[in-house]
Protein backbone atom coordinates (compact mmCIF):
# COMPACT_ATOMS: atom_id res chain seq x y z
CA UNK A 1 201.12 -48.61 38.66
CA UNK A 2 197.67 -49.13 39.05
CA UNK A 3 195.29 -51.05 41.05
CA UNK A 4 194.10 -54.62 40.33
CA UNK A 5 190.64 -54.77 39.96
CA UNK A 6 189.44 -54.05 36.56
CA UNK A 7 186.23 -53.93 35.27
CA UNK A 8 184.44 -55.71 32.20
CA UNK A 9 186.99 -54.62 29.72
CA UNK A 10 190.91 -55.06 31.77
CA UNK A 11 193.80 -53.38 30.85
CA UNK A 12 195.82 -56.00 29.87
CA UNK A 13 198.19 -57.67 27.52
CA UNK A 14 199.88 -60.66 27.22
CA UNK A 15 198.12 -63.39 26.18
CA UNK A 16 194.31 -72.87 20.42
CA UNK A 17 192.04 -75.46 19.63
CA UNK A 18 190.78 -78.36 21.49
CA UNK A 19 187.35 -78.80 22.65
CA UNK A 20 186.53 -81.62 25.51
CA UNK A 21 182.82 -82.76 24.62
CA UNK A 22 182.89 -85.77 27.11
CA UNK A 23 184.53 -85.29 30.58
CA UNK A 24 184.34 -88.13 32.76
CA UNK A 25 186.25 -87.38 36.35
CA UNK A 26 186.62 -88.82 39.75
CA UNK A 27 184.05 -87.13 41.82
CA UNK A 28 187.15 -87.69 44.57
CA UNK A 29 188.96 -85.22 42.91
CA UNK A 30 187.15 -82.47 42.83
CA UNK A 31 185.42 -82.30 46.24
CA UNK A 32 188.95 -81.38 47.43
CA UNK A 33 189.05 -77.68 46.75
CA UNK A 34 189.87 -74.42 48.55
CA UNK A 35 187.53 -72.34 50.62
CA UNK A 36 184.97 -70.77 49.23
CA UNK A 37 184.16 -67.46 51.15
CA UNK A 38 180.94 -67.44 52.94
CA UNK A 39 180.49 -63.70 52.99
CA UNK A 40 177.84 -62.55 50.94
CA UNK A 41 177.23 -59.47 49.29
CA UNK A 42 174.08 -57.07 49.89
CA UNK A 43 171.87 -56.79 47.48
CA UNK A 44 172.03 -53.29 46.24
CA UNK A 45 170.65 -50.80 43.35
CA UNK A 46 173.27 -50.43 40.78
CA UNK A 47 173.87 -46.60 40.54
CA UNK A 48 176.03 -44.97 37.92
CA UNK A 49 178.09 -42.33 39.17
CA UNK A 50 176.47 -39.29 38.31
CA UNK A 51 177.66 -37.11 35.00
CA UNK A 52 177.91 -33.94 36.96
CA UNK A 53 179.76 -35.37 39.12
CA UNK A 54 183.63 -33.72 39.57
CA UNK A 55 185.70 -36.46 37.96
CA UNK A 56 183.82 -35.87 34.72
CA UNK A 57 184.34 -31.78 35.01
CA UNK A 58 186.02 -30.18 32.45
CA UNK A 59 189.01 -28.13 33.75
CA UNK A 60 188.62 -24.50 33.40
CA UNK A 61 190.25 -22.11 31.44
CA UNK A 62 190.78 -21.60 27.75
CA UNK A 63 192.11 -24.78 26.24
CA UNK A 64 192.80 -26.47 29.11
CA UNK A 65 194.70 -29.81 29.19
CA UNK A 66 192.27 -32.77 29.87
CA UNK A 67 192.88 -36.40 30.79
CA UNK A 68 196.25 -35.85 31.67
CA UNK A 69 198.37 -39.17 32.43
CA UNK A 70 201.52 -40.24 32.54
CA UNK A 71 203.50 -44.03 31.36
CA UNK A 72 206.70 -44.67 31.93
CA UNK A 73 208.73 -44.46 29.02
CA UNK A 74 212.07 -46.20 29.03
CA UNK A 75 212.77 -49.71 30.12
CA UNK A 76 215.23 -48.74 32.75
CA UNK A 77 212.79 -45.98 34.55
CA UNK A 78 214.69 -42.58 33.76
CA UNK A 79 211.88 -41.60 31.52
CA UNK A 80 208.04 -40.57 31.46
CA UNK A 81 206.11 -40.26 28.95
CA UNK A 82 203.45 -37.16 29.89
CA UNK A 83 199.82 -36.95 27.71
CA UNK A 84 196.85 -34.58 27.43
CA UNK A 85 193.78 -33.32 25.03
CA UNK A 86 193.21 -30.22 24.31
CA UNK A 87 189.70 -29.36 22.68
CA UNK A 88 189.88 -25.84 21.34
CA UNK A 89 192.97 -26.12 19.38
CA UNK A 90 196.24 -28.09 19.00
CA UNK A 91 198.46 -25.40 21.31
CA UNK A 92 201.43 -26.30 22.78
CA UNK A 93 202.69 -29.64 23.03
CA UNK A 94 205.78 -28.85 25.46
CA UNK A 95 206.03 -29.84 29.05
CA UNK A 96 208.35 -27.60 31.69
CA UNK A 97 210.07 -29.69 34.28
CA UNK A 98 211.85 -30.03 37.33
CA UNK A 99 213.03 -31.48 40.22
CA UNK A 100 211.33 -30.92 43.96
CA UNK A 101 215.13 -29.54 45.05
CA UNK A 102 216.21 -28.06 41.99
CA UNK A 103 215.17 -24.36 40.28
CA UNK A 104 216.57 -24.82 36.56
CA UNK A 105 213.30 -25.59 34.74
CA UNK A 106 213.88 -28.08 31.93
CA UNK A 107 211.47 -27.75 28.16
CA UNK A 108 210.52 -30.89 26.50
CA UNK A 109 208.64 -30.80 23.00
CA UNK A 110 206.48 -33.17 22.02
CA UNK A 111 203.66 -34.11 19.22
CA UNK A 112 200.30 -33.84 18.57
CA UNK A 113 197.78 -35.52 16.83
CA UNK A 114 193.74 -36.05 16.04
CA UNK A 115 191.92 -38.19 13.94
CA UNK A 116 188.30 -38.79 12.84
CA UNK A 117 186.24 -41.93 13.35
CA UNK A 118 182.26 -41.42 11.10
CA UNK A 119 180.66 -38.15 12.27
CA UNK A 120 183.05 -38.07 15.49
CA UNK A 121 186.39 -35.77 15.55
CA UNK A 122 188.88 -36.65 18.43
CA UNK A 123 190.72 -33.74 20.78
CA UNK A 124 193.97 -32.79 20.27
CA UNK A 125 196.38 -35.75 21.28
CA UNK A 126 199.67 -34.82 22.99
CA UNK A 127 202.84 -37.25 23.64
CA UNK A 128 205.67 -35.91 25.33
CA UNK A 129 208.87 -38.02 26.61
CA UNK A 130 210.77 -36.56 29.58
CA UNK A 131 214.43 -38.58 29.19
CA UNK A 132 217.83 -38.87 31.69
CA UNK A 133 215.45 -38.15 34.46
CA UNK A 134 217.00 -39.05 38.30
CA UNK A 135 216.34 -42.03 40.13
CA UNK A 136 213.28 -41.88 43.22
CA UNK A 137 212.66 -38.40 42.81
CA UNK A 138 209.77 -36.25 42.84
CA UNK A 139 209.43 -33.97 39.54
CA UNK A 140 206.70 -31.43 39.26
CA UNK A 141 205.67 -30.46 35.55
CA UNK A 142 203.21 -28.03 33.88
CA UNK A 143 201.28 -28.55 30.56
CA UNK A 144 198.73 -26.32 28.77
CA UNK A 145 202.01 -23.78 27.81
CA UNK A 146 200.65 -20.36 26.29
CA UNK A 147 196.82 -21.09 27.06
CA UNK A 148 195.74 -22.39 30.40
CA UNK A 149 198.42 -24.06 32.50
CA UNK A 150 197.97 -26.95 34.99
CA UNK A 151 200.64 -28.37 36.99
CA UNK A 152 201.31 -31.67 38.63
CA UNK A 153 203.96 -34.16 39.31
CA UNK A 154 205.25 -37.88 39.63
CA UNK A 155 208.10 -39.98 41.57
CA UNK A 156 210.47 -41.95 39.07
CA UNK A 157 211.06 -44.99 40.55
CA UNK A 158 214.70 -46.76 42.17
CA UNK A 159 217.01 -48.34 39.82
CA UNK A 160 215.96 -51.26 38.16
CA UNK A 161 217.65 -54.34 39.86
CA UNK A 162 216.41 -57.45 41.49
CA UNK A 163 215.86 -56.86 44.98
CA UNK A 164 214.54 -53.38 44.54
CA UNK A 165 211.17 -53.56 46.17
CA UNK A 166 207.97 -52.80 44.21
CA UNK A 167 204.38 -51.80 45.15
CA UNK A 168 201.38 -51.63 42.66
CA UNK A 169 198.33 -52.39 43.20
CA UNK A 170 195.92 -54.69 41.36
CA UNK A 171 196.14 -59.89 28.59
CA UNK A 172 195.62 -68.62 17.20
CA UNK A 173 199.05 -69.97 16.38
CA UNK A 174 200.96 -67.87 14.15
CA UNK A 175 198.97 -65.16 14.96
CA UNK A 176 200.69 -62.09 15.13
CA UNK A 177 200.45 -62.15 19.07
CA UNK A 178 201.76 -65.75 19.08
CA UNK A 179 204.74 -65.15 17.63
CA UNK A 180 205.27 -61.79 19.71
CA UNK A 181 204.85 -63.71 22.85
CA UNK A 182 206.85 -66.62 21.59
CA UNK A 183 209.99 -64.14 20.93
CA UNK A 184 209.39 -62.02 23.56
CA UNK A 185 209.14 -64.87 26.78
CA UNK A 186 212.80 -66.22 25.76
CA UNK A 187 213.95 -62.32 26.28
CA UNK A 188 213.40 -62.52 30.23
CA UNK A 189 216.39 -61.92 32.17
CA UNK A 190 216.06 -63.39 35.61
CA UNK A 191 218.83 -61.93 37.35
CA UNK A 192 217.46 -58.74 36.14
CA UNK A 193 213.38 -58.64 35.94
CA UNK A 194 212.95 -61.69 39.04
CA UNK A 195 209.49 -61.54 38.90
CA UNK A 196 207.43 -62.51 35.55
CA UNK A 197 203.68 -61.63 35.90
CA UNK A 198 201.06 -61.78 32.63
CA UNK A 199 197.87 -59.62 32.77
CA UNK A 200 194.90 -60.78 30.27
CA UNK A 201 191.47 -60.84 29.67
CA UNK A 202 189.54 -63.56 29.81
CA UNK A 203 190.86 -66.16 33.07
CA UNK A 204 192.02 -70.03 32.04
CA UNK A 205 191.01 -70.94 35.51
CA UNK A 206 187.65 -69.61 36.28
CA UNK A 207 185.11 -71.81 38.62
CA UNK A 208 182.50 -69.72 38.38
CA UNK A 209 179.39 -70.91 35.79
CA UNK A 210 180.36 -67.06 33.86
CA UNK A 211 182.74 -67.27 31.07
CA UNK A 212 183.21 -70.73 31.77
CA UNK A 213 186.25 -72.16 29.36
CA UNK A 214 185.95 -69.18 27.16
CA UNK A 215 189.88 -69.02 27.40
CA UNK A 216 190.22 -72.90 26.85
CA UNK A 217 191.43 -72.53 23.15
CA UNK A 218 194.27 -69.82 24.58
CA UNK A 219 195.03 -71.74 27.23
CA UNK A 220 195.88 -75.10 25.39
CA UNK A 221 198.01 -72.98 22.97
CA UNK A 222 200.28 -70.80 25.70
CA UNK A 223 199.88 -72.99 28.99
CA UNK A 224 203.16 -74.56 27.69
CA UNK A 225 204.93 -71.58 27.69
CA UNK A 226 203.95 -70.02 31.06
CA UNK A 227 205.32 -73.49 32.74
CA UNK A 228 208.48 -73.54 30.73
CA UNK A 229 209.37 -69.87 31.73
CA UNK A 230 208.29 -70.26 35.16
CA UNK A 231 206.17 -67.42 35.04
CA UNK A 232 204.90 -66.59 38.74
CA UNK A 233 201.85 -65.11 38.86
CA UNK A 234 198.87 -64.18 35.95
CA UNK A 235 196.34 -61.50 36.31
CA UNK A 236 192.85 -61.82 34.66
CA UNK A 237 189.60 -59.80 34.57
CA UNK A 238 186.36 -60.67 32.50
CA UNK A 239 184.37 -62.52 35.36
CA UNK A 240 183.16 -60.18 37.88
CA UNK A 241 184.06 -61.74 41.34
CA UNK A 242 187.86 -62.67 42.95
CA UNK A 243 189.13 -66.20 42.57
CA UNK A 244 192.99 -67.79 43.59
CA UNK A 245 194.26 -70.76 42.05
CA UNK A 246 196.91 -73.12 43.13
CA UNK A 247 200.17 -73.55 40.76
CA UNK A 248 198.66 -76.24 39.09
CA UNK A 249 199.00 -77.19 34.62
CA UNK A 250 197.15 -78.72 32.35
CA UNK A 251 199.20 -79.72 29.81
CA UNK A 252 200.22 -83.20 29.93
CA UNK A 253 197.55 -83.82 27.62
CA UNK A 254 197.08 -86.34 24.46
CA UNK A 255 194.81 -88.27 22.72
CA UNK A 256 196.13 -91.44 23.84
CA UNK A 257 197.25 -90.99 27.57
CA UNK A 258 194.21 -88.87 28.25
CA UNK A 259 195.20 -86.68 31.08
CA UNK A 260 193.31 -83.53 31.06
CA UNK A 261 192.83 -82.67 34.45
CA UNK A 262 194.52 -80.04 36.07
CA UNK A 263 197.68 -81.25 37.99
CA UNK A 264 199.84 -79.42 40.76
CA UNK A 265 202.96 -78.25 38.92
CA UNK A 266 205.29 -76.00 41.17
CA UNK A 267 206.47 -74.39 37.79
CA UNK A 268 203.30 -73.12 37.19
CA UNK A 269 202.05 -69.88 37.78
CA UNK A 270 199.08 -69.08 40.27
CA UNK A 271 195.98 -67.64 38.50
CA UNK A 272 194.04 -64.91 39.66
CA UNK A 273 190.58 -63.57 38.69
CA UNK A 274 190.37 -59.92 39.68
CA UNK A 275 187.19 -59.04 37.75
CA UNK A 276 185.96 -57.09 40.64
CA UNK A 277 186.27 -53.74 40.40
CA UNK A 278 182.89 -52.98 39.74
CA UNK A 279 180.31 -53.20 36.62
CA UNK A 280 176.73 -52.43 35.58
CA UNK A 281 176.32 -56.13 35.22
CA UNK A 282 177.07 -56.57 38.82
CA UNK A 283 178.34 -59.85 40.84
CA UNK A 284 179.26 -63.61 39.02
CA UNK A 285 177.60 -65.12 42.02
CA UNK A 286 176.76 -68.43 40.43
CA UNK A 287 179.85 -71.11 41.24
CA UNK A 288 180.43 -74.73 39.98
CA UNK A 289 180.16 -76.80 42.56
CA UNK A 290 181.60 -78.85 44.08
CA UNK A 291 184.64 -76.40 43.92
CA UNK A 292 187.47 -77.75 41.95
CA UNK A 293 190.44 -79.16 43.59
CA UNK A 294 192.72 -76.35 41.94
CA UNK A 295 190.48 -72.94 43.33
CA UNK A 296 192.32 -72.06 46.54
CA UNK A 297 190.00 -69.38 47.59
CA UNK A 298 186.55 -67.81 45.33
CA UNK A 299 184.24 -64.62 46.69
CA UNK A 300 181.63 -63.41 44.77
CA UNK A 301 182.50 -59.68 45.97
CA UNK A 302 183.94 -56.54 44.24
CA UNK A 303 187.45 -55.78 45.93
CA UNK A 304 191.01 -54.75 44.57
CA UNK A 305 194.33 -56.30 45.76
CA UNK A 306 197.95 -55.60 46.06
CA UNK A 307 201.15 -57.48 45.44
CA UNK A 308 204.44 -56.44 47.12
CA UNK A 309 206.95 -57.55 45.88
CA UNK A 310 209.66 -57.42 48.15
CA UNK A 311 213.11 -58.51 46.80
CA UNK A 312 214.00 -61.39 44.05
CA UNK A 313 212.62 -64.12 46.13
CA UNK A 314 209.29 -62.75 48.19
CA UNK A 315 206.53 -61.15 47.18
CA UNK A 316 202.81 -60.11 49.67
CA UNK A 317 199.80 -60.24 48.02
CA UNK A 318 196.29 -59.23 49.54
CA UNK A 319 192.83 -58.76 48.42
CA UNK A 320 190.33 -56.90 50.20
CA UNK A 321 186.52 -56.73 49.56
CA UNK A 322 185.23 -53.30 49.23
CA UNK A 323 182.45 -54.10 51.17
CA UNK A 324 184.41 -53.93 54.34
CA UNK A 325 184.24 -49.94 56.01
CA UNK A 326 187.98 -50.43 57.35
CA UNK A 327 190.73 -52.36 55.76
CA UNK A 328 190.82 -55.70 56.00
CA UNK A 329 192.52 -58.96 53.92
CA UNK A 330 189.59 -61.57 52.78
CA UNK A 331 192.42 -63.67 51.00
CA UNK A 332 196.53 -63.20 51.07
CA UNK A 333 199.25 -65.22 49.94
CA UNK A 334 203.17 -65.17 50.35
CA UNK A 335 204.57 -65.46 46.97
CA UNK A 336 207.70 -67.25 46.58
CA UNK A 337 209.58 -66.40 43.10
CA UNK A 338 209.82 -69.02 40.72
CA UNK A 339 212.90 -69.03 39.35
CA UNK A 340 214.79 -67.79 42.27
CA UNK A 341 213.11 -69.48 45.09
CA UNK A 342 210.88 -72.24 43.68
CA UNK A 343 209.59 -73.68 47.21
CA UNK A 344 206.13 -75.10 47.63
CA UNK A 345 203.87 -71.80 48.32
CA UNK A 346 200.76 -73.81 48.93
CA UNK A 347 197.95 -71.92 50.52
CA UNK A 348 195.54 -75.12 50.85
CA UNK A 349 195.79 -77.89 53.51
């Protein structure tokens, strides 16, 4: 999978309306936050990377594939899903296969599309599924079949079950996404996904003075849910700097017990800004102060992170600033799972 750190628009997917106009709070309770980093970033020219440069050279050869990628495409992790663009014409839309220890070369066929957008005219679009492939094994493939051919190839991962260790490195009511989410969060099975993580846009817990609240109406509306299913961990992007929460919720909430500060809830998921993967906008250096009692750790630096997950219960996570020439953790965290082994997994003092 790919690495955390996204940029101004995040890959993401999962996931309202009250407004506070008046918030009166204990001064108390906020002065008791996390640490705020005290490296500081070098100011630097922002320089776009350069058109000519090699990642944005077209492949040569007549009708080469271009951009190709590959999703997995079952559930259980015996299939990939392979795509390219072609430019000159539509050509082949089959991929050859095979395994690293194997010579019988397998043919899949898949489709191809284009479409037009105003005076723009898209590539050629191809999809092709690769099905009943083996468990943790290394498959090369070749696309571009008749015309130019390019080859390359991918690991399927180990069987799906709930200690199998995993690696990747670091989304209004009624709505159509509201009821998706609302069907889809029952659906979970524990014993056999452990670990439930949500990746979104815009962060519910942001302490920096950027996008401040702009997922407040979200929040209020699914908050519920991510408490109730014990979700453990949620990614988000939009603000470009690193922030870790504590498991803490906010939705004990109503107009006549007026509790609408965030709380520590051990059912709660921790929240994680990764916005930092880089932008023409640069750094969200400017940080409410003093820093809330619920931000465990905030850096105003680009970086990316990791989580390792381990087995059903444990799970690493580490986040490195990219401003560092050799590698080294500016913030970590042992994760324990939620639903499996709910223990206090308190970073804060």
């Amino acid at each position: 999978m790919a690495a955390l750190g996204s940029s101004s628009c995040c890959s993401v997917a999962v996931v309202g309306a009250v407004l506070v106009l008046v918030l009166v709070l204990n001064g108390a309770d906020l002065c008791n936050g996390g640490n705020t980093s005290t490296f500081v970033r070098k100011v630097e020219k922002t320089v776009d990377m350069p058109l000519d440069s090699d990642v944005f050279r077209v492949p040569p050869g007549y009708n080469a594939p271009q951009q190709v990628h590959i999703t997995q495409g079952d559930h259980v992790g015996k299939g990939v899903i392979v795509s390219w663009v072609t430019q000159d014409e539509p050509g082949s839309s089959a991929v050859l296969y095979w395994s690293k220890n194997s010579e019988h070369r397998k043919t899949a066929k898949g489709k191809v599309n284009h479409y037009k957008f105003y005076n723009y005219t898209s590539g050629y679009i191809h999809h092709c599924t690769l099905d009943n492939l083996m468990y943790n094994t290394k498959y090369y493939y070749e696309v571009g079949i008749g015309h130019t051919v390019r080859q390359f190839w991918f690991i399927t991962p180990p069987e799906v079950g709930p200690d199998v260790p995993y690696t990747f490195g670091l989304i209004g009511k009624y709505t159509p996404q509201y009821i998706w989410l609302e069907q889809e969060l029952p659906k979970v099975n524990r014993s056999e996904t452990p670990w439930l993580i949500v990746m979104m846009h815009s962060p519910w817990y942001n302490s920096y003075n950027y996008h401040y609240m702009e997922g407040e109406t979200m929040r209020v509306m699914y908050e519920p849910w991510f408490v109730q299913y014990q979700v453990d961990v949620v990614f988000a992007g939009h603000v470009h700097a690193y922030e870790r929460s504590e498991r803490v919720s906010n939705i004990a909430y109503n107009i006549v017990n007026g509790l609408c500060s965030p709380v520590d809830d051990q059912s709660a998921p921790v929240y994680i800004t990764i916005g930092d993967g880089g932008n023409i906008e640069g750094l969200a250096t400017n940080m409410t102060e003093p820093q809330p009692k619920y931000s465990a750790y905030r850096e105003a630096s680009f970086g990316h992170a990791m989580f390792d997950i381990k087995n059903r219960t444990h799970a690493y996570f580490s986040w490195n600033r990219n401003q560092d020439n050799y590698a080294a953790e500016a913030d970590s965290m042992w994760f324990f799972n939620r639903f499996w082994h709910p223990v206090d997994d308190s970073t804060s003092v």
